[in-house]
Protein backbone atom coordinates (compact mmCIF):
# COMPACT_ATOMS: atom_id res chain seq x y z
CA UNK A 1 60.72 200.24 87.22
CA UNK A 2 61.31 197.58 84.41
CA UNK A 3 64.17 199.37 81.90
CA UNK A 4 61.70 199.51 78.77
CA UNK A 5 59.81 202.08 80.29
CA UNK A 6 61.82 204.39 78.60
CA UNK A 7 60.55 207.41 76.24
CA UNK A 8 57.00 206.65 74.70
CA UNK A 9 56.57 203.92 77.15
CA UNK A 10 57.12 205.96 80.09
CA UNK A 11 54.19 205.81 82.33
CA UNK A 12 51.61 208.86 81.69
CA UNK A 13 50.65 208.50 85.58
CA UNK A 14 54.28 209.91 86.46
CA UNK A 15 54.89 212.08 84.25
CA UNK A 16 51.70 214.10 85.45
CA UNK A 17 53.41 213.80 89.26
CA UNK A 18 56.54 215.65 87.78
CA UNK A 19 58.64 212.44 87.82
CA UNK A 20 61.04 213.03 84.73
CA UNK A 21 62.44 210.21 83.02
CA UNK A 22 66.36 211.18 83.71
CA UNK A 23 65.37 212.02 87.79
CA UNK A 24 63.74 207.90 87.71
CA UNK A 25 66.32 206.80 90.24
CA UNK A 26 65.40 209.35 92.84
CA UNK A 27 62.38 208.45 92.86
CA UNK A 28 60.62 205.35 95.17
CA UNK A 29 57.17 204.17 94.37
CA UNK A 30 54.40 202.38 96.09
CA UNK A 31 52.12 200.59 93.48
CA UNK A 32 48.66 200.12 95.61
CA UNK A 33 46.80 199.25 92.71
CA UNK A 34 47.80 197.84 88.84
CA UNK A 35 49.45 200.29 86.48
CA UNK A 36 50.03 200.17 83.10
CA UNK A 37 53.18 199.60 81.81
CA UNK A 38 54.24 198.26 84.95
CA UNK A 39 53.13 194.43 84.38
CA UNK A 40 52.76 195.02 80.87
CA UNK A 41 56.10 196.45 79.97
CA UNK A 42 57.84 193.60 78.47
CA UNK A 43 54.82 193.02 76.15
CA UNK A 44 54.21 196.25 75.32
CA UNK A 45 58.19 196.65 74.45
CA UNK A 46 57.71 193.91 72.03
CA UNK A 47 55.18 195.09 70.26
CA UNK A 48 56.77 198.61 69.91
CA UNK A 49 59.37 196.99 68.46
CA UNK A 50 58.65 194.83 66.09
CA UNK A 51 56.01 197.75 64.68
CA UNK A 52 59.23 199.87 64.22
CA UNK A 53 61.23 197.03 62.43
CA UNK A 54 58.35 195.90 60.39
CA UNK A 55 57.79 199.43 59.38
CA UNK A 56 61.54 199.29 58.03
CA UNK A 57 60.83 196.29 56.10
CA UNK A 58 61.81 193.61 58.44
CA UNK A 59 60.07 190.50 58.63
CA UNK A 60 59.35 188.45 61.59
CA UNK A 61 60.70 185.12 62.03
CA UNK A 62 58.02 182.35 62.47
CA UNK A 63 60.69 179.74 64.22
CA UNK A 64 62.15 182.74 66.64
CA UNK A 65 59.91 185.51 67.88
CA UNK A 66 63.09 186.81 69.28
CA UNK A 67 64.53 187.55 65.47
CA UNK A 68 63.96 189.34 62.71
CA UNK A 69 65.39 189.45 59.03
CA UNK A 70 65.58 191.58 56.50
CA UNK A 71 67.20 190.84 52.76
CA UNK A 72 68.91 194.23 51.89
CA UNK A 73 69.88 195.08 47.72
CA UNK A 74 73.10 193.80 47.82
CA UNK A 75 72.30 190.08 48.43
CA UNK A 76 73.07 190.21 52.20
CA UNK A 77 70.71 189.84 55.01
CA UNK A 78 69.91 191.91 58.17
CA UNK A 79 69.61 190.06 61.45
CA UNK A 80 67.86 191.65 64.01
CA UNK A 81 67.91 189.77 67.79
CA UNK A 82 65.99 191.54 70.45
CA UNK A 83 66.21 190.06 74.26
CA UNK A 84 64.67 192.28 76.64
CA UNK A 85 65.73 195.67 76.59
CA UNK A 86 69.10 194.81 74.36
CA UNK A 87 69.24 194.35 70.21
CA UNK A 88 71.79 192.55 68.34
CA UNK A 89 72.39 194.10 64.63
CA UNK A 90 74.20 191.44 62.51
CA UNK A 91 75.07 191.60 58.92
CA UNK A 92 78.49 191.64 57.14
CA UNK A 93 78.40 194.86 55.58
CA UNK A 94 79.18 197.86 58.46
CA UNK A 95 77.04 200.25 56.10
CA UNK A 96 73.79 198.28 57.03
CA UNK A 97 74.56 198.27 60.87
CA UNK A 98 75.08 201.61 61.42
CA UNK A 99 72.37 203.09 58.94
CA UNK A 100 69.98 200.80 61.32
CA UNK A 101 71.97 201.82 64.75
CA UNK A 102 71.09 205.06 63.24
CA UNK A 103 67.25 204.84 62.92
CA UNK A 104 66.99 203.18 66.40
CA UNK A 105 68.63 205.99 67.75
CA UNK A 106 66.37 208.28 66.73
CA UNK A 107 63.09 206.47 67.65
CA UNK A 108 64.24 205.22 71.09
CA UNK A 109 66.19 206.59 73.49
CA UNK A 110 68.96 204.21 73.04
CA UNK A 111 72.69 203.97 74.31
CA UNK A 112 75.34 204.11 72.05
CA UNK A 113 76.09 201.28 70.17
CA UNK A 114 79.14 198.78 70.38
CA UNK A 115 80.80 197.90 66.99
CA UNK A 116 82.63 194.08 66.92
CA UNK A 117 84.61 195.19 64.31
CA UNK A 118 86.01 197.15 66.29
CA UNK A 119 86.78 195.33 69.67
CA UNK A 120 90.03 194.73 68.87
CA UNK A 121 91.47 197.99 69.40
CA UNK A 122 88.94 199.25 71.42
CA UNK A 123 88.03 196.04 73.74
CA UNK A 124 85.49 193.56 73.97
CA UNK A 125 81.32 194.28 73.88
CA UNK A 126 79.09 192.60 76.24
CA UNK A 127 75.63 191.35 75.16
CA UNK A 128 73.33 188.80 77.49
CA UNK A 129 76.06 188.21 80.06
CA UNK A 130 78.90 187.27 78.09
CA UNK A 131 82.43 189.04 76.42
CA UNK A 132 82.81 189.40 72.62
CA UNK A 133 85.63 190.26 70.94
CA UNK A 134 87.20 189.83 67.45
CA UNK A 135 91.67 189.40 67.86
CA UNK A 136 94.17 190.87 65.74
CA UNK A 137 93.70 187.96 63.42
CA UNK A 138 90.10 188.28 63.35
CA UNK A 139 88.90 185.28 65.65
CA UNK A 140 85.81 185.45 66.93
CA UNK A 141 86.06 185.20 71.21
CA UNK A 142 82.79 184.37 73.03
CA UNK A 143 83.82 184.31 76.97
CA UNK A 144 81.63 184.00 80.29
CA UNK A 145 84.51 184.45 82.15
CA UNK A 146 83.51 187.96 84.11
CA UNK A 147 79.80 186.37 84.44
CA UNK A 148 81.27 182.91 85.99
CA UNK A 149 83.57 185.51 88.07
CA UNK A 150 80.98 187.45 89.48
CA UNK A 151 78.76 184.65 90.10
CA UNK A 152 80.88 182.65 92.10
CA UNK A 153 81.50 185.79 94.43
CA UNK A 154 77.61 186.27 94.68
CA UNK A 155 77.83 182.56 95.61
CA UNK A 156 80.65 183.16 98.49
CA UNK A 157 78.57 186.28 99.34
CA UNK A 158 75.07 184.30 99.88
CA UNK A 159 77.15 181.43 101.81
CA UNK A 160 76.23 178.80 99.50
CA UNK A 161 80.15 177.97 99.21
CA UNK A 162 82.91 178.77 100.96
CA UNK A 163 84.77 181.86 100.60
CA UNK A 164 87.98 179.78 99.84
CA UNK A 165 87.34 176.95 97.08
CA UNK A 166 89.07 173.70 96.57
CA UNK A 167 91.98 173.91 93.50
CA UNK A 168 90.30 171.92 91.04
CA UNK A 169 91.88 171.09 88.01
CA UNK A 170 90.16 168.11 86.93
CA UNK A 171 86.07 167.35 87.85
CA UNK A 172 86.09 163.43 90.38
CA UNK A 173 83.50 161.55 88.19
CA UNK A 174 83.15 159.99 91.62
CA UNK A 175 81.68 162.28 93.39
CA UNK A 176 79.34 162.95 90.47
CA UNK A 177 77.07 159.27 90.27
CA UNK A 178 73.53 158.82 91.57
CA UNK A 179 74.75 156.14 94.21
CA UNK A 180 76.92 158.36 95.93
CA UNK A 181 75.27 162.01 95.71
CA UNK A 182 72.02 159.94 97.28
CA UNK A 183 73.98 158.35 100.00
CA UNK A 184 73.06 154.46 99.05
CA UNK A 185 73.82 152.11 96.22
CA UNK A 186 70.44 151.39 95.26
CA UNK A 187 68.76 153.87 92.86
CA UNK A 188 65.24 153.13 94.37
CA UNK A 189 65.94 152.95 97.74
CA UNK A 190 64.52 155.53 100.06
CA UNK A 191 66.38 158.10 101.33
CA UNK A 192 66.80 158.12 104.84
CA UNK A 193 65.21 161.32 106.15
CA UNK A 194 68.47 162.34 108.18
CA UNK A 195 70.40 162.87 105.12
CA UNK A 196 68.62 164.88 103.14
CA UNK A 197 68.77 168.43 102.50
CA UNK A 198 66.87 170.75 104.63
CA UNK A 199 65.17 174.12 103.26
CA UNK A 200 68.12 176.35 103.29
CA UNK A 201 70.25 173.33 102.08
CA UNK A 202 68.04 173.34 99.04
CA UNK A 203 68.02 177.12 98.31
CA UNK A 204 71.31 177.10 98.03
CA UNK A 205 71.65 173.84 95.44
CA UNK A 206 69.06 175.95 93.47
CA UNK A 207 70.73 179.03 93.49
CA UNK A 208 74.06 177.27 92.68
CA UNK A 209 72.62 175.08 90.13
CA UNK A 210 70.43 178.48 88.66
CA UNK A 211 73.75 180.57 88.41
CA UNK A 212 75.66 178.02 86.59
CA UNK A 213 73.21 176.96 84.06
CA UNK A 214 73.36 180.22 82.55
CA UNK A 215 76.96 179.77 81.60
CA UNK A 216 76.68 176.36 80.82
CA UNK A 217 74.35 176.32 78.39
CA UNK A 218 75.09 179.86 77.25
CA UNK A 219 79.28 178.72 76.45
CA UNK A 220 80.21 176.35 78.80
CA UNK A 221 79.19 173.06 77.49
CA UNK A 222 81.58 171.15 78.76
CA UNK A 223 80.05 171.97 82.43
CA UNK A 224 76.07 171.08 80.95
CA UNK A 225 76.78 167.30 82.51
CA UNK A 226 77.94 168.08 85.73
CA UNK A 227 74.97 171.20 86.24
CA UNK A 228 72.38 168.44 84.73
CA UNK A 229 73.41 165.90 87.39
CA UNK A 230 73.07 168.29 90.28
CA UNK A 231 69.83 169.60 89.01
CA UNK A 232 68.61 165.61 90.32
CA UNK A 233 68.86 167.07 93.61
CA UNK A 234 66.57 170.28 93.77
CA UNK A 235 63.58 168.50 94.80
CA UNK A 236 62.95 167.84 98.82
CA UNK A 237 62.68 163.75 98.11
CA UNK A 238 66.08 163.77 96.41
CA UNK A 239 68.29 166.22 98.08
CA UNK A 240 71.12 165.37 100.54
CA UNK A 241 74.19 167.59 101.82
CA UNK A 242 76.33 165.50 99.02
CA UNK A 243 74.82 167.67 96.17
CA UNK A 244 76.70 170.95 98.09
CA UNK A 245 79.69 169.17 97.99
CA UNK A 246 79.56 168.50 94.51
CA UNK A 247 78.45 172.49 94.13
CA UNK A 248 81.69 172.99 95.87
CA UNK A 249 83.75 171.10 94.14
CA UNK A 250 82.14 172.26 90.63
CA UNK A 251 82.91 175.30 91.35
CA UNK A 252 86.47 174.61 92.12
CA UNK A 253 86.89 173.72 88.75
CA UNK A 254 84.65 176.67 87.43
CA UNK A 255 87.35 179.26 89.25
CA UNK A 256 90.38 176.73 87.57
CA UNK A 257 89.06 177.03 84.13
CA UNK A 258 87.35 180.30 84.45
CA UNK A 259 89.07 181.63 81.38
CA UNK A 260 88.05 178.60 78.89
CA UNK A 261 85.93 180.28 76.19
CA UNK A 262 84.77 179.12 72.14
CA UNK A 263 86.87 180.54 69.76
CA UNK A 264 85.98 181.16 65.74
CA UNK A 265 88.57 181.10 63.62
CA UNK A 266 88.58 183.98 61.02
CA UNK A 267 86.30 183.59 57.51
CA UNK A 268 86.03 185.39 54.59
CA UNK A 269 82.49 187.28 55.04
CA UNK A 270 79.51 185.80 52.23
CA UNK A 271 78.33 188.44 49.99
CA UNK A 272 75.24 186.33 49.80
CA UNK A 273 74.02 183.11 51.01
CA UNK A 274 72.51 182.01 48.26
CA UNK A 275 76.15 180.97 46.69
CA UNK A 276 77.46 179.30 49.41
CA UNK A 277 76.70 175.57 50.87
CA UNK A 278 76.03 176.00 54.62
CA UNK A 279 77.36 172.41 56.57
CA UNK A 280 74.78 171.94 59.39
CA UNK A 281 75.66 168.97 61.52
CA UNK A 282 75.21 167.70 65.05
CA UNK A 283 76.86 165.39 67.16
CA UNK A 284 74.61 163.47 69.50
CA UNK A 285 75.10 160.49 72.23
CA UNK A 286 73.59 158.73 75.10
CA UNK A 287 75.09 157.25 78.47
CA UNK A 288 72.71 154.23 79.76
CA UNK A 289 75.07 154.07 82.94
CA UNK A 290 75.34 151.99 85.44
CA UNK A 291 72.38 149.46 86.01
CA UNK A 292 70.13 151.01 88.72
CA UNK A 293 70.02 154.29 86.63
CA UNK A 294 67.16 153.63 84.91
CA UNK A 295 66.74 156.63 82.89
CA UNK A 296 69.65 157.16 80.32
CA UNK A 297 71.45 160.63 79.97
CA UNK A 298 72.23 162.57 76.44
CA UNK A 299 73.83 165.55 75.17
CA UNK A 300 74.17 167.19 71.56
CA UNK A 301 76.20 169.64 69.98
CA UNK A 302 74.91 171.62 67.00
CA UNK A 303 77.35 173.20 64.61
CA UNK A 304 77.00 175.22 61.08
CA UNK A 305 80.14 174.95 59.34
CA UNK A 306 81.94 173.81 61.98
CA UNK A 307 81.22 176.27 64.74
CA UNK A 308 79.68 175.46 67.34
CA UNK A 309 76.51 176.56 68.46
CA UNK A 310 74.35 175.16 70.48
CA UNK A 311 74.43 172.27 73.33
CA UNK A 312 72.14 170.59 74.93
CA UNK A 313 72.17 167.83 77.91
CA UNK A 314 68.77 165.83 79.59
CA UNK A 315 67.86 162.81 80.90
CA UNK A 316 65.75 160.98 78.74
CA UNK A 317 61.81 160.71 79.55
CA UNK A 318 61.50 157.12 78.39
CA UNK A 319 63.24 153.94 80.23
CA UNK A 320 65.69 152.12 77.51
CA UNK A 321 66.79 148.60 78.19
CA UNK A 322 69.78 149.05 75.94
CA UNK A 323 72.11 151.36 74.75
CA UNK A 324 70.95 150.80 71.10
CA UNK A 325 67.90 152.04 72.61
CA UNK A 326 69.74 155.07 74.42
CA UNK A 327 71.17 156.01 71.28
CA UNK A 328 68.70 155.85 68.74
CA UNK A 329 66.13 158.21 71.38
CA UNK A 330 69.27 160.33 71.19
CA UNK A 331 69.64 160.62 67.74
CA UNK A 332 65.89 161.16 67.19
CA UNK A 333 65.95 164.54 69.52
CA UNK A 334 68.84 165.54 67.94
CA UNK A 335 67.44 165.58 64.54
CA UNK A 336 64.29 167.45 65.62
CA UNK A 337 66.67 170.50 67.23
CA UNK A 338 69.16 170.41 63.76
CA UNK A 339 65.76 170.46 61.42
CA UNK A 340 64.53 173.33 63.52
CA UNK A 341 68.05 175.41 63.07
CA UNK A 342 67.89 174.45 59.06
CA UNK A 343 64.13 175.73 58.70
CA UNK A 344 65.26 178.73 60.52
CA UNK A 345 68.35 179.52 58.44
CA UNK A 346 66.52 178.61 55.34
CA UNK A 347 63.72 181.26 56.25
CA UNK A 348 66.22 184.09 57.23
CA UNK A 349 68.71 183.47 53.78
CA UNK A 350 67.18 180.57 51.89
CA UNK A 351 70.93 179.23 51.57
CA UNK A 352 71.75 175.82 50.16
CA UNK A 353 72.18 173.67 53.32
CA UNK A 354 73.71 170.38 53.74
CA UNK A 355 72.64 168.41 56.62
CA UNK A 356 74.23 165.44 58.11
CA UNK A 357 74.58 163.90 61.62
CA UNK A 358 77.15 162.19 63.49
CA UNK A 359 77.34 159.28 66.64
CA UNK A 360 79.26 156.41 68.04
CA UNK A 361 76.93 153.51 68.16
CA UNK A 362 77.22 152.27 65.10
CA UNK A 363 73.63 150.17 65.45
CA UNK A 364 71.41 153.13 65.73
CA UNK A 365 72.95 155.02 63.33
CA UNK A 366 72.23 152.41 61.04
CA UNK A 367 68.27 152.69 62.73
CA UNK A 368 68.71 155.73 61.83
CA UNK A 369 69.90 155.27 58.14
CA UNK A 370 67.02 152.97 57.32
CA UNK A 371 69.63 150.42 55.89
CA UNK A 372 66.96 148.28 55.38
CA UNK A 373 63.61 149.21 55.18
CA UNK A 374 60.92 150.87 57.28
CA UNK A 375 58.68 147.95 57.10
CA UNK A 376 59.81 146.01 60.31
CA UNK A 377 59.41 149.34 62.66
CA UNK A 378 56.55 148.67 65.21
CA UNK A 379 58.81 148.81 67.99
CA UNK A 380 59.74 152.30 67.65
CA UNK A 381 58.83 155.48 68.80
CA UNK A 382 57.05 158.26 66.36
CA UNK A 383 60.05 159.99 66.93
CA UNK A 384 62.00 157.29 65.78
CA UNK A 385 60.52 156.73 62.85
CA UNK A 386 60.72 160.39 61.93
CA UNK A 387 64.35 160.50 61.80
CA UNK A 388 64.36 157.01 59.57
CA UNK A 389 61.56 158.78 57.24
CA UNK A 390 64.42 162.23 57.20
CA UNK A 391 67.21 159.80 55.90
CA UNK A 392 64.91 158.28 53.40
CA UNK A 393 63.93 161.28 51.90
CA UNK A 394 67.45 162.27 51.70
CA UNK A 395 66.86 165.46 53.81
CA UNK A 396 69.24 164.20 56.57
CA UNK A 397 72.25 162.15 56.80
CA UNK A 398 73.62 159.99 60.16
CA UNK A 399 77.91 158.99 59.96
CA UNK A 400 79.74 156.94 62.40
CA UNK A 401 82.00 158.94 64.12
CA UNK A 402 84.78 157.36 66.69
CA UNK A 403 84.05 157.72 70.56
CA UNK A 404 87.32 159.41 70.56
CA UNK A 405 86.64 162.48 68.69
CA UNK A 406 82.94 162.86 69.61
CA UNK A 407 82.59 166.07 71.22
CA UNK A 408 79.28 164.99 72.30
CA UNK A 409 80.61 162.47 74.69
CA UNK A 410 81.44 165.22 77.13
CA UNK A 411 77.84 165.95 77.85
CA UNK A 412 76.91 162.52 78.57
CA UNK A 413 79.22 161.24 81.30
CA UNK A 414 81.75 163.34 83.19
CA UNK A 415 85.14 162.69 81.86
CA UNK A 416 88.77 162.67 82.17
CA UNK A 417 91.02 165.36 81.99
CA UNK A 418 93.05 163.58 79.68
CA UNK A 419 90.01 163.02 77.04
CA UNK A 420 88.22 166.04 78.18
CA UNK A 421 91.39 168.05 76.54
CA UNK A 422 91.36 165.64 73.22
CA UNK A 423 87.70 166.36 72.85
CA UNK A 424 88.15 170.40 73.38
CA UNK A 425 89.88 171.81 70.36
CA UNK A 426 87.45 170.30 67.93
CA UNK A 427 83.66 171.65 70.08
CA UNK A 428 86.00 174.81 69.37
CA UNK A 429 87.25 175.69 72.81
CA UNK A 430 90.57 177.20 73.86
CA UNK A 431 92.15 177.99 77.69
CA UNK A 432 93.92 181.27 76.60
CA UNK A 433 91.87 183.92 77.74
CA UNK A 434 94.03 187.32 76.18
CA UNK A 435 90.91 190.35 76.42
CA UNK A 436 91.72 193.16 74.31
CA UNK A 437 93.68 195.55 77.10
CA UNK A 438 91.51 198.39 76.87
CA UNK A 439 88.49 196.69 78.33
CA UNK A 440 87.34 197.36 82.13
CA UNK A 441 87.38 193.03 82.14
């Protein structure tokens, strides 16, 4: 049975068989017909939920159905994230947490909570797959290392790589082009029916591809590229056995680096956000590559006051014939997920927040600027346009920013090791994985 159904949701239907909620595990059952709270459970969770937190004064967020905010007397502001069966409690004063902790406790039937505060002594929590832990100098550690772990042994388990994987320090942007994963040099060539991948062969790109999107998107951005490429192959008219060996050899580098994770430098806590000027800035680019792939590649990283996050990496829907074009489509997206974050923030805390991008290509950014004017624009998208009409209006600002220390560039094209480690540091990763000792991890 789905976890919600859990005290008042517990089916009625069971309870009258004698099935006790704590005896649920001994207990198998054949559904012949539709039950409630069976199919329903997630919705019905959801709305129990958000009754008891709008019954404490919360307020639901109209960007994020997930979250839910609440200003308390003393200027600070109650965060409330609920995925699934598991609720995040965030503010910076303890009091708050626990007096909430508190009330959930006693209208659910809830597990104790786990404090951050207090994961350095007492090890790290885990919440939606991945580690959390504060140091002795009060860094912030967000790790998928025990996730990537286990998923790599389901991975050996199902067959889908070997049981011994390639040492992989650095990813062979050679291995990772259209040409080569499709077997030809032409982009729009057929595949020849021989080489391509055969049902089981696909199950297991999509199960590989489905395990390690979690983690890449979740903290892993630097792998988003490499999953995004593979993800070309899922489909039965693009699939050859030279996807799996790019699995393999992705995950090679996934059991190297295992232990990279984001780390937040410490911060005095705000007492409220109304004082303080929030910095909310992305960092977008595009890769046209090489001339047969007609559809251009781009990745962004989101960041409030210099912490990363959020990252995102697609091919683009729209054929460019330059990479003016590339970037400006780029920068366009980007400023449609950074105005989202900014009306969300300013809902939750109604903070003062600046807002400013940053890319490489200096000729769309100055698209993007509006140097000029916005007469001479028919040959641009809506989208476009929107961005130019942001800058105008002085909601948004777009800066050059050097190739070099664009963190963005890492999502766009798979990259030496060399610049892969330059680029790093400032997205706000590190390699030394040290978990607080008393942790099971």
């Amino acid at each position: 049975m789905p976890s919600q159904l859990r005290g008042k949701l517990f089916p009625k239907c069971l309870a009258d068989l004698g099935v006790e909620e704590k005896d649920r595990a001994k207990f198998v059952a054949l559904v012949l017909t539709s039950m409630y709270g069976l199919e329903e459970a997630p919705k019905a969770w959801r709305l129990t939920i958000a009754k008891f937190l709008i019954r404490l004064g919360f307020k639901e967020s109209t960007y994020d159905e997930a979250l839910f905010f609440k200003a308390e007397d003393d200027g600070s502001v109650t965060v409330v994230v609920v995925y699934v069966d598991d609720n995040g409690i965030f503010n910076f004063h303890r009091k708050h947490v626990e007096r909430y902790c508190r009330l959930f406790a006693e209208e659910f039937n809830c597990t104790p909570p786990e404090y951050l505060s207090e994961t350095a002594t007492k090890g790290p929590i885990e919440f939606l797959a991945n580690l959390i832990w504060l140091d002795s100098e009060k860094s912030l550690h967000i790790s998928s290392h025990l996730y990537l772990q286990k998923s790599l042994k389901k991975l050996q388990d199902k067959g889908v790589i070997p049981a011994v994987l390639p040492e992989v320090k650095s990813l062979n942007k050679d291995l990772f082009v259209l040409p080569w994963l499709r077997g030809t040099f032409d982009e729009f060539a057929e595949v020849d029916d021989s080489l391509r991948l055969d049902a089981a062969g696909l199950k297991a790109l999509r199960s590989g591809v489905n395990t390690l999107s979690y983690a890449a998107h979740a903290t892993r951005f630097d792998l988003l590229c490499a999953v995004n490429i593979l993800a070309q192959g899922q489909s039965e008219k693009t699939g050859t056995p030279r996807f799996l060996e790019a699995l393999v050899h992705l995950c090679g580098y996934v059991q190297a680096t295992v232990g990279r994770h984001l780390r937040y430098p410490a911060r005095e806590p705000w007492s409220n956000f109304r004082s303080h000027v929030i910095r909310l800035h992305a960092e977008f680019d595009a890769n046209l590559g090489s001339p047969g792939n007609s559809y251009a590649r781009e990745g962004r990283l989101l960041y409030v006051d210099n912490a990363v996050f959020g990252g995102k990496c697609s091919k683009q829907k729209t054929i460019s014939t330059g990479t003016t074009e590339a970037e400006i489509t780029s920068c366009s997206r980007c400023s449609k997920d950074l105005m989202g974050s900014s009306n969300l923030l300013e809902e939750v805390a109604d903070p003062c927040v600046e807002r400013f991008m940053e890319g490489d290509n200096r000729a769309s950014n100055m698209l993007a600027r509006n140097s000029c004017s916005m007469r001479n624009m028919r040959h641009l998208t809506l989208a476009q346009s929107s961005v130019r009409q942001l800058t105008k209006d002085g909601l948004l600002q777009v800066y050059d920013k050097s190739t070099t220390e664009l963190g963005a560039d890492a999502l766009t094209k798979i990259l030496g090791e060399q610049k892969l480690q330059t680029l790093l540091p400032g997205i706000g990763f590190t390699d030394q994985l040290v978990v607080p000792r008393s942790s099971a991890a």
